[in-house]
N, C-alpha and C. Protein backbone atom coordinates (compact mmCIF):
# COMPACT_ATOMS: atom_id res chain seq x y z
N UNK A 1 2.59 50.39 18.32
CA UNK A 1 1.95 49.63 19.38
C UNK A 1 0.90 50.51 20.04
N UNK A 2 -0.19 50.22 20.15
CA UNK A 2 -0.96 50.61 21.00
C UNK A 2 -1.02 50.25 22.56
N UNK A 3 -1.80 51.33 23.25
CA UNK A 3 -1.80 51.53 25.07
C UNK A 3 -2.02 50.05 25.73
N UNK A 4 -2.76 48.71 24.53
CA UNK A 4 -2.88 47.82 25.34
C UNK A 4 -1.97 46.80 25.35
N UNK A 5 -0.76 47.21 24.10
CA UNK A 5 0.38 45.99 24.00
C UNK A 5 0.12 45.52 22.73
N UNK A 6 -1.05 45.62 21.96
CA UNK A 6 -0.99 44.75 20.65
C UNK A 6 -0.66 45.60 19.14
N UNK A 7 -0.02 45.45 18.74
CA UNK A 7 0.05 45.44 17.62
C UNK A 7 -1.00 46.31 16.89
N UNK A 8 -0.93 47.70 15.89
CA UNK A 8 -1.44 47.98 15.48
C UNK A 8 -1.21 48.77 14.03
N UNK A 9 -1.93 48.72 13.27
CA UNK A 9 -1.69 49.61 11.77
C UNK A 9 -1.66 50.80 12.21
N UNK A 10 -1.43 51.85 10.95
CA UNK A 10 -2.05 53.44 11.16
C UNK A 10 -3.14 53.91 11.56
N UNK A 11 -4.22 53.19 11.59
CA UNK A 11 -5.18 53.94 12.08
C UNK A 11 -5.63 52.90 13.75
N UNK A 12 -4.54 52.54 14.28
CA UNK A 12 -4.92 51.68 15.59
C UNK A 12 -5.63 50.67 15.20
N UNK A 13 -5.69 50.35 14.24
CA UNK A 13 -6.64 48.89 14.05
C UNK A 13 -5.84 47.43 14.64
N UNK A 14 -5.92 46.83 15.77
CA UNK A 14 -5.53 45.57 16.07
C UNK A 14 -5.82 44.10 15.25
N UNK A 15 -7.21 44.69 14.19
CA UNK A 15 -7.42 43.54 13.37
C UNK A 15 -6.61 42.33 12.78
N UNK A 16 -5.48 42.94 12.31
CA UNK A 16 -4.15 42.44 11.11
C UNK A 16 -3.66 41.24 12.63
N UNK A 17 -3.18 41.54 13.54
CA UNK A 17 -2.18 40.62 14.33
C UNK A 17 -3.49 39.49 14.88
N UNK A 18 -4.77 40.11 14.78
CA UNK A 18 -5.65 39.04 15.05
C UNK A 18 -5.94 38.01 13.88
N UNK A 19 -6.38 38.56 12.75
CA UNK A 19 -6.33 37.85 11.52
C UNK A 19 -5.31 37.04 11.50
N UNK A 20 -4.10 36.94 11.68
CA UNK A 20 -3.06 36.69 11.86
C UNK A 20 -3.00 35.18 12.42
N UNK A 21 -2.86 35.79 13.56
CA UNK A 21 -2.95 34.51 14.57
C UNK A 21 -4.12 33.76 14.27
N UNK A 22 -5.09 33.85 13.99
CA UNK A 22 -6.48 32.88 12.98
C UNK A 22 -5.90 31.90 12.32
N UNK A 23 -5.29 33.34 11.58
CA UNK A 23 -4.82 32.36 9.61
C UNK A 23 -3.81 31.10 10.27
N UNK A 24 -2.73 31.54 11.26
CA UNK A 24 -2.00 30.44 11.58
C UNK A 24 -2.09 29.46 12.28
N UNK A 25 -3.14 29.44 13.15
CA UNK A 25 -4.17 28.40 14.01
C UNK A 25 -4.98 27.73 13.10
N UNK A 26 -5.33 28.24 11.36
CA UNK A 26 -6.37 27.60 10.68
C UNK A 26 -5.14 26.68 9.97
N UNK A 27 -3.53 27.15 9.31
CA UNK A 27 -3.04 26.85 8.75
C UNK A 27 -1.94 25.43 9.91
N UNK A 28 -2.33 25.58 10.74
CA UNK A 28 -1.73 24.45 11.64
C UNK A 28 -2.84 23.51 11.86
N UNK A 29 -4.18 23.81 11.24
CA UNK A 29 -5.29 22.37 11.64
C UNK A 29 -4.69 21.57 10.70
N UNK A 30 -4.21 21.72 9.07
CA UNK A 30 -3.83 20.27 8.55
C UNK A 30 -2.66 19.35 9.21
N UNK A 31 -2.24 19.80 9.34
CA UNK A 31 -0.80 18.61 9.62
C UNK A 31 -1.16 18.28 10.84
N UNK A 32 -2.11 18.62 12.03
CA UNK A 32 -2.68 18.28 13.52
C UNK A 32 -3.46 17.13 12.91
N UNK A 33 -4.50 17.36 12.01
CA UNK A 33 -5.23 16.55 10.97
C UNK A 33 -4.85 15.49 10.64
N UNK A 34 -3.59 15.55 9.71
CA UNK A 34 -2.68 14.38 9.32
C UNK A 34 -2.43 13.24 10.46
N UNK A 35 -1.74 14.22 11.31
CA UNK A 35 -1.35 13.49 12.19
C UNK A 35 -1.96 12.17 12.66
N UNK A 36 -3.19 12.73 13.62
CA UNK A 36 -4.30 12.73 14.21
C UNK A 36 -4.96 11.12 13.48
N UNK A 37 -5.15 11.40 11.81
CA UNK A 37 -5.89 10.94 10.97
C UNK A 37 -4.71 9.22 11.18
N UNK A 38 -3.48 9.54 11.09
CA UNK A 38 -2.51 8.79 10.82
C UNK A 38 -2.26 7.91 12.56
N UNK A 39 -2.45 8.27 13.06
CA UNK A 39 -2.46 7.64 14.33
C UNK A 39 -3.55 6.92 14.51
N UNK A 40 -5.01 7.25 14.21
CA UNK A 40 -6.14 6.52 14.64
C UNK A 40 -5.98 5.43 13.56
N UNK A 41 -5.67 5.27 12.33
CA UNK A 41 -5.12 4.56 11.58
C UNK A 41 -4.13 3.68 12.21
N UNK A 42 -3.15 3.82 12.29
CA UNK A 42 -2.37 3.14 13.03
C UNK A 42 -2.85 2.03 14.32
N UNK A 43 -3.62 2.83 15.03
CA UNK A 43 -4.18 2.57 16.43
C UNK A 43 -5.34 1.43 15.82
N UNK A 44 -6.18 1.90 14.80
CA UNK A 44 -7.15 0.54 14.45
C UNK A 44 -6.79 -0.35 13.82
N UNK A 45 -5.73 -0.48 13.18
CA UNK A 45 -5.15 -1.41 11.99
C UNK A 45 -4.21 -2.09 12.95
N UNK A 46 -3.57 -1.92 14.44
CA UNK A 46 -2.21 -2.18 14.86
C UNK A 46 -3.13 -4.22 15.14
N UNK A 47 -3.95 -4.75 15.70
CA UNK A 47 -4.26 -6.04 15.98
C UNK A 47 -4.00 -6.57 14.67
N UNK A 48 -4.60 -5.89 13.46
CA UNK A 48 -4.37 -6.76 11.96
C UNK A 48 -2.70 -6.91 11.87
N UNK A 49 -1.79 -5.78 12.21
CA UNK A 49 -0.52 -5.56 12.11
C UNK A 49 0.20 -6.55 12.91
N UNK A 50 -0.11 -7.02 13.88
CA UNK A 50 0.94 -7.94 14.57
C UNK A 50 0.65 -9.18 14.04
N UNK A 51 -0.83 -9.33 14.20
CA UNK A 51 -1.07 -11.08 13.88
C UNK A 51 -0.11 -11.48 12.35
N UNK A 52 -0.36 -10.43 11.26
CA UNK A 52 0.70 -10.78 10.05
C UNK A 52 1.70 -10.16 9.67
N UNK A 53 1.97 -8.90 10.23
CA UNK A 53 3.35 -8.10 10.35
C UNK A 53 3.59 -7.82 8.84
N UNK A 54 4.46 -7.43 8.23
CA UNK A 54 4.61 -7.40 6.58
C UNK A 54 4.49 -8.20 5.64
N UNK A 55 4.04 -9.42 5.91
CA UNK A 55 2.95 -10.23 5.38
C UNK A 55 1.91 -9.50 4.52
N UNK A 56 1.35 -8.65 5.55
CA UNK A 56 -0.08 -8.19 4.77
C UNK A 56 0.40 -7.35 3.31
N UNK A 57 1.42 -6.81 3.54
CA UNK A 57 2.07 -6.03 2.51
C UNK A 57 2.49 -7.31 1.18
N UNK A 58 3.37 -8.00 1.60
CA UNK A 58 3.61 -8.47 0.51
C UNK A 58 3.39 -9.54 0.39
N UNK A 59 1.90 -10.24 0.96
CA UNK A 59 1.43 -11.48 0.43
C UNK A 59 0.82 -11.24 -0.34
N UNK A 60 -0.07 -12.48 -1.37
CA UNK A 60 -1.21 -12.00 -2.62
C UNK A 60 -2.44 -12.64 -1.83
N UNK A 61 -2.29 -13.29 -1.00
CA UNK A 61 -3.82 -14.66 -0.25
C UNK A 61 -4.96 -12.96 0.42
N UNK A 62 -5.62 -13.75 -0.07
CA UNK A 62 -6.80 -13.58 0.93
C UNK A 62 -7.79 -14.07 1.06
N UNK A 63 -7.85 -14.48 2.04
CA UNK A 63 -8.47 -15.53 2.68
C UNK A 63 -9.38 -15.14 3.93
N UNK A 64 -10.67 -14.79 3.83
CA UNK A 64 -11.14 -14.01 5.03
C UNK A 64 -11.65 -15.13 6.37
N UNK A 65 -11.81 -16.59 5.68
CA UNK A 65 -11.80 -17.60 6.52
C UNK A 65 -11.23 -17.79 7.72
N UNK A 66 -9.62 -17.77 7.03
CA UNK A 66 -8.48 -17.57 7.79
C UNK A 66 -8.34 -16.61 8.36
N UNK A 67 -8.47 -15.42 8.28
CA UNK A 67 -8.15 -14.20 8.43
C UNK A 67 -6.55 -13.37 7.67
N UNK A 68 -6.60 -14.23 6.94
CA UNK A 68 -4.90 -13.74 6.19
C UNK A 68 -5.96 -12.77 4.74
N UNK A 69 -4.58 -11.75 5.34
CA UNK A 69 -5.28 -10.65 3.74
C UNK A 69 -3.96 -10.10 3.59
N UNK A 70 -3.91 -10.31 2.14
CA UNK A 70 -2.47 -9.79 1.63
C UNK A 70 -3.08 -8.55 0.74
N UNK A 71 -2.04 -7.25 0.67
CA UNK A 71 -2.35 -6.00 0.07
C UNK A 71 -1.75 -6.00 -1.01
N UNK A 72 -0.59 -6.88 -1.42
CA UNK A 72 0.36 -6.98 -2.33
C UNK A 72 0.04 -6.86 -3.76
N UNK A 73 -1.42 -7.31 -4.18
CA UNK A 73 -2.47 -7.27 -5.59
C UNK A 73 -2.98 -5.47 -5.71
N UNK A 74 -3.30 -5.30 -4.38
CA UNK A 74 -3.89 -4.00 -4.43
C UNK A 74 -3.18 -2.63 -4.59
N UNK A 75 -1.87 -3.24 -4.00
CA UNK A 75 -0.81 -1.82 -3.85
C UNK A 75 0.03 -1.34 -5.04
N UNK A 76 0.48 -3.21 -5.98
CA UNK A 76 0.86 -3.10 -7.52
C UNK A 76 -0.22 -2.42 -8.12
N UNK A 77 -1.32 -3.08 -8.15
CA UNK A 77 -2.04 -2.28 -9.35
C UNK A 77 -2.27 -0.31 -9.01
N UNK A 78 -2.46 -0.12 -8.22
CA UNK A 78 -2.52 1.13 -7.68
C UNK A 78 -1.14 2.10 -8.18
N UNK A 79 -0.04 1.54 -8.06
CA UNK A 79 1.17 1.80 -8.35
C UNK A 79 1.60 2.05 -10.05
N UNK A 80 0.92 0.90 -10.52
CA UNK A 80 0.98 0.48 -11.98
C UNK A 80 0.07 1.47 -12.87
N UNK A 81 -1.14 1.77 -12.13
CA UNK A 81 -2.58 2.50 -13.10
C UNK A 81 -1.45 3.72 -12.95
N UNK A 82 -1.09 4.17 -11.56
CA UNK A 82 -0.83 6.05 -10.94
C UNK A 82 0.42 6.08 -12.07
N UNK A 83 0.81 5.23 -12.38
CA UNK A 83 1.90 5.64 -13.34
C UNK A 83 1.86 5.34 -14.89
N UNK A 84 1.43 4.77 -14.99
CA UNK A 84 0.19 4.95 -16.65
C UNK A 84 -0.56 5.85 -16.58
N UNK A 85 -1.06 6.59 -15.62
CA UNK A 85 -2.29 8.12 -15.67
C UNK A 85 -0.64 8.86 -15.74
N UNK A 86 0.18 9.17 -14.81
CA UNK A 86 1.12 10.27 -15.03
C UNK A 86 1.93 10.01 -16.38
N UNK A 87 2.47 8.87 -16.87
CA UNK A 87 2.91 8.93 -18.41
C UNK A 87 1.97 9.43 -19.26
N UNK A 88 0.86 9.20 -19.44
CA UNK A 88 -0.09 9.72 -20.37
C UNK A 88 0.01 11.07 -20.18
N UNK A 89 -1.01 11.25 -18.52
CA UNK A 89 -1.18 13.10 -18.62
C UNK A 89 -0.08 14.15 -18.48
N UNK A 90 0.26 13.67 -17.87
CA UNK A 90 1.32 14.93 -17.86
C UNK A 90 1.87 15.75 -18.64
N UNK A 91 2.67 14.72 -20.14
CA UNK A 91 2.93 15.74 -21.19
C UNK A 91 1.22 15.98 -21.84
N UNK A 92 0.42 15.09 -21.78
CA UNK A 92 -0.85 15.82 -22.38
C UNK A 92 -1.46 17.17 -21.79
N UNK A 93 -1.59 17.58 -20.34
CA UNK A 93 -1.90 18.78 -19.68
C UNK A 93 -0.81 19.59 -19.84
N UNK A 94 0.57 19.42 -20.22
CA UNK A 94 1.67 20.40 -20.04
C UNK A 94 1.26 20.98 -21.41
N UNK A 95 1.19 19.97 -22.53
CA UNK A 95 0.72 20.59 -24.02
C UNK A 95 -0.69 21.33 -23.88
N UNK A 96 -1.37 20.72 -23.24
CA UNK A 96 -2.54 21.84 -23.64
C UNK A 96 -2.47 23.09 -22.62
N UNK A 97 -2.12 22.76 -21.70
CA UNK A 97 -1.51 24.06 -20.94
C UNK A 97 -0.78 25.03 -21.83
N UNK A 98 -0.04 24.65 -22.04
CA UNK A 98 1.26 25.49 -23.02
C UNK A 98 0.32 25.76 -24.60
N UNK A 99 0.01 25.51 -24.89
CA UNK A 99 -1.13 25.91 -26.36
C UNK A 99 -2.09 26.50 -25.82
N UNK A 100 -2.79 26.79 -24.48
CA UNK A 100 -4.12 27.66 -24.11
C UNK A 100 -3.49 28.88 -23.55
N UNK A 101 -2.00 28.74 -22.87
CA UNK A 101 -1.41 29.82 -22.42
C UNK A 101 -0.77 31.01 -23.78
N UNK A 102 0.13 29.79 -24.65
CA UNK A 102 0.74 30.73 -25.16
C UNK A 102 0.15 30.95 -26.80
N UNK A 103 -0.21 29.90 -27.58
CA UNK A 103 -0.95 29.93 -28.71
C UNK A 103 -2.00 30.22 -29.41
N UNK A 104 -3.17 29.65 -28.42
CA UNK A 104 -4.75 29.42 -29.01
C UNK A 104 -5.24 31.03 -29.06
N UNK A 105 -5.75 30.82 -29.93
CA UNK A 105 -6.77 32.39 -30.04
C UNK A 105 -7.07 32.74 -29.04
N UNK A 106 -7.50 34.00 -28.31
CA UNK A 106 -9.10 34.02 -27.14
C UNK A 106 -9.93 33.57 -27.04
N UNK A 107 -10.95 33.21 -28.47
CA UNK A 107 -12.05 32.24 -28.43
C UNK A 107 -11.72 31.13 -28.28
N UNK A 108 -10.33 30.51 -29.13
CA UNK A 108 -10.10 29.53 -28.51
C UNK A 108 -9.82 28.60 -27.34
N UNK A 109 -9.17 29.61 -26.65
CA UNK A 109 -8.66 29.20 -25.00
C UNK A 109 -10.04 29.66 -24.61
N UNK A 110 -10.94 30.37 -24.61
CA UNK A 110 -11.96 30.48 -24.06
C UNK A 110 -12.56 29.12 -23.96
N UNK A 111 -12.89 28.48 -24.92
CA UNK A 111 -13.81 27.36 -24.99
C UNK A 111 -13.05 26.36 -25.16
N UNK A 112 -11.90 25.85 -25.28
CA UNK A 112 -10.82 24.86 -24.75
C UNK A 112 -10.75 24.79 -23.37
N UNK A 113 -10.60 25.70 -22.36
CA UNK A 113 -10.58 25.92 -21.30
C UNK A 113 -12.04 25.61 -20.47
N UNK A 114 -12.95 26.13 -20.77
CA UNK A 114 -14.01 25.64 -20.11
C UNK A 114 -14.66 24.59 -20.78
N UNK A 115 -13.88 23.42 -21.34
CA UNK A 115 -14.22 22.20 -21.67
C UNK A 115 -13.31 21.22 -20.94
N UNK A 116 -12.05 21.90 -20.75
CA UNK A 116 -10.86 21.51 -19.61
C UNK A 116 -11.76 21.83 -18.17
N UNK A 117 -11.55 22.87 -17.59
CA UNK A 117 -12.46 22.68 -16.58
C UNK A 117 -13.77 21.93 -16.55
N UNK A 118 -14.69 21.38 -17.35
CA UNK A 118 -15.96 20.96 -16.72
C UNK A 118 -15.40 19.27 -16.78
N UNK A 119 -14.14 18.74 -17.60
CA UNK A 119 -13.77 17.65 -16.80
C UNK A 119 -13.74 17.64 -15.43
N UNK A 120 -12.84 18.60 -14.76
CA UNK A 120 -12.96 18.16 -13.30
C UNK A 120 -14.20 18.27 -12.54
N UNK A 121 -15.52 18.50 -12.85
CA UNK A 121 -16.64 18.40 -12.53
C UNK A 121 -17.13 17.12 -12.46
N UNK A 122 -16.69 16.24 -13.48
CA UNK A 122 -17.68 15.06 -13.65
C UNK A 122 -16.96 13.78 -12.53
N UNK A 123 -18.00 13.30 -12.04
CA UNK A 123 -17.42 12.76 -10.91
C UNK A 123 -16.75 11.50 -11.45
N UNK A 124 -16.01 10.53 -10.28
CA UNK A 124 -15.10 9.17 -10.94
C UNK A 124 -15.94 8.34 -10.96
N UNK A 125 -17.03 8.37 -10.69
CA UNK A 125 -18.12 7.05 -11.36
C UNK A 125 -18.45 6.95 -12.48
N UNK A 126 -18.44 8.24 -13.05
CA UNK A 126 -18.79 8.57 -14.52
C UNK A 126 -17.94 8.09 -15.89
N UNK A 127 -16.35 8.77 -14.74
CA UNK A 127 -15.38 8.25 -15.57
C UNK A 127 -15.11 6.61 -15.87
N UNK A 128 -15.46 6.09 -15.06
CA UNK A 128 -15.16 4.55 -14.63
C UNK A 128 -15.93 4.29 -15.55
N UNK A 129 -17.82 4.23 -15.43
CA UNK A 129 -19.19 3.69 -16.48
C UNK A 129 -18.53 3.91 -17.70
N UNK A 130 -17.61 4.86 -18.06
CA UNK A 130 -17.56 5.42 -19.05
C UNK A 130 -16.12 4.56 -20.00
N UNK A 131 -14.96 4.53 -18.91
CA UNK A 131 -14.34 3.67 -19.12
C UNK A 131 -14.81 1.96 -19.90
N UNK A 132 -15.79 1.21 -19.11
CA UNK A 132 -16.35 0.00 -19.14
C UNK A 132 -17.18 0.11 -20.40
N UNK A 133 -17.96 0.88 -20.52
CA UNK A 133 -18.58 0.97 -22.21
C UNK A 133 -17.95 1.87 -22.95
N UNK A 134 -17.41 2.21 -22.91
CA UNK A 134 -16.31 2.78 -24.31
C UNK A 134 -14.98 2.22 -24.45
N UNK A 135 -14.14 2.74 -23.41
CA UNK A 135 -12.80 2.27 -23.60
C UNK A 135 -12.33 1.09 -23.66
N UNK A 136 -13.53 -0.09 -22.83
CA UNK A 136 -13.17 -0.83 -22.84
C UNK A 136 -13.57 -1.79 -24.29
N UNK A 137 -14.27 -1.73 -25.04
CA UNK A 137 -14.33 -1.80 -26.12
C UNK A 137 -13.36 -1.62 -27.49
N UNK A 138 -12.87 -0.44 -26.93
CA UNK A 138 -11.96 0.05 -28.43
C UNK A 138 -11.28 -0.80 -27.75
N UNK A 139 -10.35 -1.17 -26.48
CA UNK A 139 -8.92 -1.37 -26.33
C UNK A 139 -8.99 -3.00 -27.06
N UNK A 140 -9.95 -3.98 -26.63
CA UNK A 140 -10.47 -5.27 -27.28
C UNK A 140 -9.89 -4.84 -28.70
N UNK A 141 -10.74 -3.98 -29.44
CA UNK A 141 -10.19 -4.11 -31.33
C UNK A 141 -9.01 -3.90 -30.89
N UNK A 142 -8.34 -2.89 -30.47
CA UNK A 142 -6.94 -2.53 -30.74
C UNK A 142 -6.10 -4.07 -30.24
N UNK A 143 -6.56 -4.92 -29.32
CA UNK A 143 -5.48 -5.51 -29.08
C UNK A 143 -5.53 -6.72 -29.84
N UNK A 144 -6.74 -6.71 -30.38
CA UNK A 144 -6.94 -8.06 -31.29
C UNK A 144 -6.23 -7.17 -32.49
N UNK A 145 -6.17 -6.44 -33.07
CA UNK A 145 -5.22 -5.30 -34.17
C UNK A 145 -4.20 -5.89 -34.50
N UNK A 146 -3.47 -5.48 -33.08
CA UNK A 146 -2.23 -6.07 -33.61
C UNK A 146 -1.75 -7.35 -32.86
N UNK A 147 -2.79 -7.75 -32.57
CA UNK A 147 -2.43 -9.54 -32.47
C UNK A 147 -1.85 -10.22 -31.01
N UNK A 148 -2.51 -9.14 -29.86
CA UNK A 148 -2.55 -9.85 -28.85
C UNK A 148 -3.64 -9.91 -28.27
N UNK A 149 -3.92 -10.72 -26.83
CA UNK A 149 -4.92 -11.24 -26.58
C UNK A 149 -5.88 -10.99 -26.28
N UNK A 150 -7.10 -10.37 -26.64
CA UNK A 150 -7.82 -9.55 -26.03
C UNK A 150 -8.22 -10.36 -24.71
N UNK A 151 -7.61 -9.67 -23.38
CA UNK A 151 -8.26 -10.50 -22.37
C UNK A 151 -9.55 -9.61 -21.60
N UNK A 152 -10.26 -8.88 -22.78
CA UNK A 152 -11.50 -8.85 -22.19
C UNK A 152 -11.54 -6.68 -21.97
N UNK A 153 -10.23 -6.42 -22.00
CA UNK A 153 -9.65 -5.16 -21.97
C UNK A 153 -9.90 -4.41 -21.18
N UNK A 154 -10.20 -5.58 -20.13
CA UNK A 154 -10.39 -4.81 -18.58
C UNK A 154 -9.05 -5.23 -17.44
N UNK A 155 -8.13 -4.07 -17.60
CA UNK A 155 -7.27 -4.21 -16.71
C UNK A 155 -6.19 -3.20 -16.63
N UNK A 156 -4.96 -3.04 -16.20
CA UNK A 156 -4.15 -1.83 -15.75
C UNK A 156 -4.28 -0.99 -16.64
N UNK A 157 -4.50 -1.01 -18.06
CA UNK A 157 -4.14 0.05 -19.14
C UNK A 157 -4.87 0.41 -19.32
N UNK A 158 -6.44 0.22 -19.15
CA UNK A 158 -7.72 0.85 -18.92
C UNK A 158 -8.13 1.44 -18.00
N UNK A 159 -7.80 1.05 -16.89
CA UNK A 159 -7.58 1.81 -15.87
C UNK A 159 -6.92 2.99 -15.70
N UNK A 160 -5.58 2.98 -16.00
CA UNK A 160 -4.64 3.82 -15.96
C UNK A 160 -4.95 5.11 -16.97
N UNK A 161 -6.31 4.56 -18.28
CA UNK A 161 -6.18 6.07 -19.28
C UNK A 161 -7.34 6.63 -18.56
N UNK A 162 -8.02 5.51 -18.03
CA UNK A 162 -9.54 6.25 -17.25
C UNK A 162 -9.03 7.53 -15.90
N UNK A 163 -7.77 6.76 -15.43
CA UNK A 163 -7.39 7.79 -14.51
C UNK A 163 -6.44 8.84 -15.02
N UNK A 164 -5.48 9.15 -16.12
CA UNK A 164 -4.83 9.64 -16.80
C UNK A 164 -5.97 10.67 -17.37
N UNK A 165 -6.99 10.35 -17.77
CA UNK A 165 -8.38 11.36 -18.41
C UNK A 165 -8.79 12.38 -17.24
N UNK A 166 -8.44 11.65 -15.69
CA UNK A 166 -9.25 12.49 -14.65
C UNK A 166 -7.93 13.53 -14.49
N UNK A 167 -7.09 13.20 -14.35
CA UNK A 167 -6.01 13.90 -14.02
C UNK A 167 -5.79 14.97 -14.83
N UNK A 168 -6.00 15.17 -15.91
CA UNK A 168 -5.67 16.34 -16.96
C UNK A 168 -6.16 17.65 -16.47
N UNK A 169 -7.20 17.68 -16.03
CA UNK A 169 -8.02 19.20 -15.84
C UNK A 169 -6.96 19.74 -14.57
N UNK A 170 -5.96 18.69 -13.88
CA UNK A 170 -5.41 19.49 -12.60
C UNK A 170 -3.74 19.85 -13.21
């Protein structure tokens, strides 16, 4: 301890207990954040919240006439894609993880790897355009293939590989 009460290393430096107290004032802005973020939320959404109460959750109407809006379309599919992207990627990034860690040459993980990373570069508009003229194409043959309906091959399972593709690089 040094003559003024604070905290000091070997050479009297008070820096460390200041750094300190920073890092933990910087590391207490998220969850103040959360909070914060989650209340003004609350606080602007609460007039939509009474007039339909859990309605909005699990109706399908919307109707902006009326003012009735059900989330119930939006929250399945959201639910449905996030778990078609995690069945797909997951064992796909655990395998290429596990083959760049423990298998691939140096040159290889060299340039496997920074083809893995510059996915997470490309933004989700890209992925989406990209989705709509490519994927959505093959999935049409494939489903006329084996003999179901092509309804156009825009919907959860296209979705779900477009987001399953973004997810890999993490």
């Amino acid at each position: 301890m040094s003559r003024n009460g604070l905290a000091t290393n070997s050479n009297g430096d008070w820096g460390s207990p200041v750094l300190r107290a920073i890092t933990a004032g910087a590391a207490l802005l998220l969850p103040l954040a959360l909070v914060l973020s989650a209340t003004v939320l609350l606080l602007q959404a609460r007039p939509a919240l009474e007039r339909q109460g859990w309605a909005f959750f699990t109706s399908s109407e919307w109707n902006v006439g009326q003012g009735r809006f059900g989330a119930l379309p939006f929250v399945y599919g959201t639910l449905v894609t996030s778990a078609i992207a995690m069945v797909v990627a997951v064992p796909v990034g655990i395998g290429a993880a596990t083959y760049l860690a423990e298998i691939a040459r140096p040159t290889v993980r060299l340039a496997v790897s920074f083809l893995v990373e510059l996915l997470a570069a490309i933004p989700s508009v890209v992925y989406g355009f990209w989705g709509i003229i490519f994927l959505v194409p093959l999935l049409q043959g494939f489903y006329g293939a084996i003999g179901l309906q092509a309804t156009g091959g825009r919907g959860l399972l296209t979705a779900g590989l477009v987001l399953a593709l973004m997810v890999v690089p993490y």
